[in-house]
Protein backbone atom coordinates (compact mmCIF):
# COMPACT_ATOMS: atom_id res chain seq x y z
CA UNK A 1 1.53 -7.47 14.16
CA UNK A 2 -0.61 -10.15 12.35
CA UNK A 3 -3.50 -9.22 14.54
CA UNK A 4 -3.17 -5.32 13.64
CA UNK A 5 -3.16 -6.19 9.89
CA UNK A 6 -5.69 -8.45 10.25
CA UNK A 7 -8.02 -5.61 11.58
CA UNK A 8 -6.53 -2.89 9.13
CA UNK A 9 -7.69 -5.17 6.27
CA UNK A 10 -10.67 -6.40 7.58
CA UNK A 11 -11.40 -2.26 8.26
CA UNK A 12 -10.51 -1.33 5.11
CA UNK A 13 -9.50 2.06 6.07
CA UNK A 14 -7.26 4.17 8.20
CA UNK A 15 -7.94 3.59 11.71
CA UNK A 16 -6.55 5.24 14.97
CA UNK A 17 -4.27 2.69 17.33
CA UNK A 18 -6.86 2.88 20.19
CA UNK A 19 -9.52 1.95 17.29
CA UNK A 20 -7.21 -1.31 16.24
CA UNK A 21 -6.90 -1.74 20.11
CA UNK A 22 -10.66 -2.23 20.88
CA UNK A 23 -10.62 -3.76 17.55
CA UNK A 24 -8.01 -6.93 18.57
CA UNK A 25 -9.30 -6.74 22.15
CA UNK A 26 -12.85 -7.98 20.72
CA UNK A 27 -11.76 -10.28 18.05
CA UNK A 28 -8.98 -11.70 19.63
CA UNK A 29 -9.87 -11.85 22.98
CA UNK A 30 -6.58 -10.33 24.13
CA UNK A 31 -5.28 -6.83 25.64
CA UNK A 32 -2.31 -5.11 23.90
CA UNK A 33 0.12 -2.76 25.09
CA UNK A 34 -0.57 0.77 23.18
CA UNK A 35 2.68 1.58 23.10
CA UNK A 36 4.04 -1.45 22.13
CA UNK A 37 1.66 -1.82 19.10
CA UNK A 38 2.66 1.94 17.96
CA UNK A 39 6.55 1.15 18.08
CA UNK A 40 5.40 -1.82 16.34
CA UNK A 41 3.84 -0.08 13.59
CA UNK A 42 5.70 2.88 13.44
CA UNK A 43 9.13 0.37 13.10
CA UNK A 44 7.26 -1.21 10.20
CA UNK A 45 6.00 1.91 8.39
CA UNK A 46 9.81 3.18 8.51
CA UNK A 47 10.88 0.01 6.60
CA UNK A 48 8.20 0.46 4.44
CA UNK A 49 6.37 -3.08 5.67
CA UNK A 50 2.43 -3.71 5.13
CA UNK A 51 1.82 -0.48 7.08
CA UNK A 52 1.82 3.50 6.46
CA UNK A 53 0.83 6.12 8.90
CA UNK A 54 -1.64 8.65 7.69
CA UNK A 55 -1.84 10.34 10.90
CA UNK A 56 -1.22 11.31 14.28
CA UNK A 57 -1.47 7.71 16.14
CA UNK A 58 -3.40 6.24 12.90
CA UNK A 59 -2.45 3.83 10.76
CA UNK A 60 -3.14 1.60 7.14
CA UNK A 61 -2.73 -1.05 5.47
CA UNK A 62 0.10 0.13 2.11
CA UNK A 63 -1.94 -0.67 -0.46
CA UNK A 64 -5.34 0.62 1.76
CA UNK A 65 -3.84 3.94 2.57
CA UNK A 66 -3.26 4.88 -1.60
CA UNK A 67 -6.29 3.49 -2.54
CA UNK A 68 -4.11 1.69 -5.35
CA UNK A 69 -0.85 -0.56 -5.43
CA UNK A 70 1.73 0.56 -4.91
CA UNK A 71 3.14 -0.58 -8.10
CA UNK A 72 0.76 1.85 -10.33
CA UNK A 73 -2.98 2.66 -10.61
CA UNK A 74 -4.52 5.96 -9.89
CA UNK A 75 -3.76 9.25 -7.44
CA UNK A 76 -3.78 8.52 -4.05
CA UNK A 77 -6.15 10.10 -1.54
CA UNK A 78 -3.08 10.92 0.61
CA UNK A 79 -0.05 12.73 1.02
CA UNK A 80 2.02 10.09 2.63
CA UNK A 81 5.43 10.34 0.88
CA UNK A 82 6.45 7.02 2.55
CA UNK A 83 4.13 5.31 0.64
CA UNK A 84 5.23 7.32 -2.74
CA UNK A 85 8.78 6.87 -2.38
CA UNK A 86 10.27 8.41 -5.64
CA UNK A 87 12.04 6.26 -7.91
């Protein structure tokens, strides 16, 4: 998971597993399992952890995918309600 956030904030944007694949696969030299990263990431954007899916297979960084913290700032540039949970 370190590598994948690693890429996602060295990207700086939403990027699509097989794009965070090639991505670790160059960087780090080593070949992971596509469906093991997606569980991965989909397991962490349920609890709300680092990541947030903004669609189909693709994936960002929280505070990346708003465009702001998630503590305040301006409108997001989504519609991801898991990363505007409603107080």
């Amino acid at each position: 998971m370190d590598m994948a956030y690693d890429i996602l904030k060295e990207g700086a944007q939403p990027m699509h597993v097989s794009e965070i694949l090639n991505r670790i696969k160059t960087r780090f030299g080593r070949q992971i399992d596509r469906e093991s990263l997606v569980s991965a990431l989909t397991k962490r954007v349920a609890r709300a952890d680092r990541f947030v899916r903004t669609g189909k297979n693709t994936f960002a960084l929280r505070k990346a995918a708003c465009g702001r913290d998630i503590s305040g700032g301006g409108p997001p540039f989504h519609r991801n309600p898991a990363c505007h949970p409603r107080a």
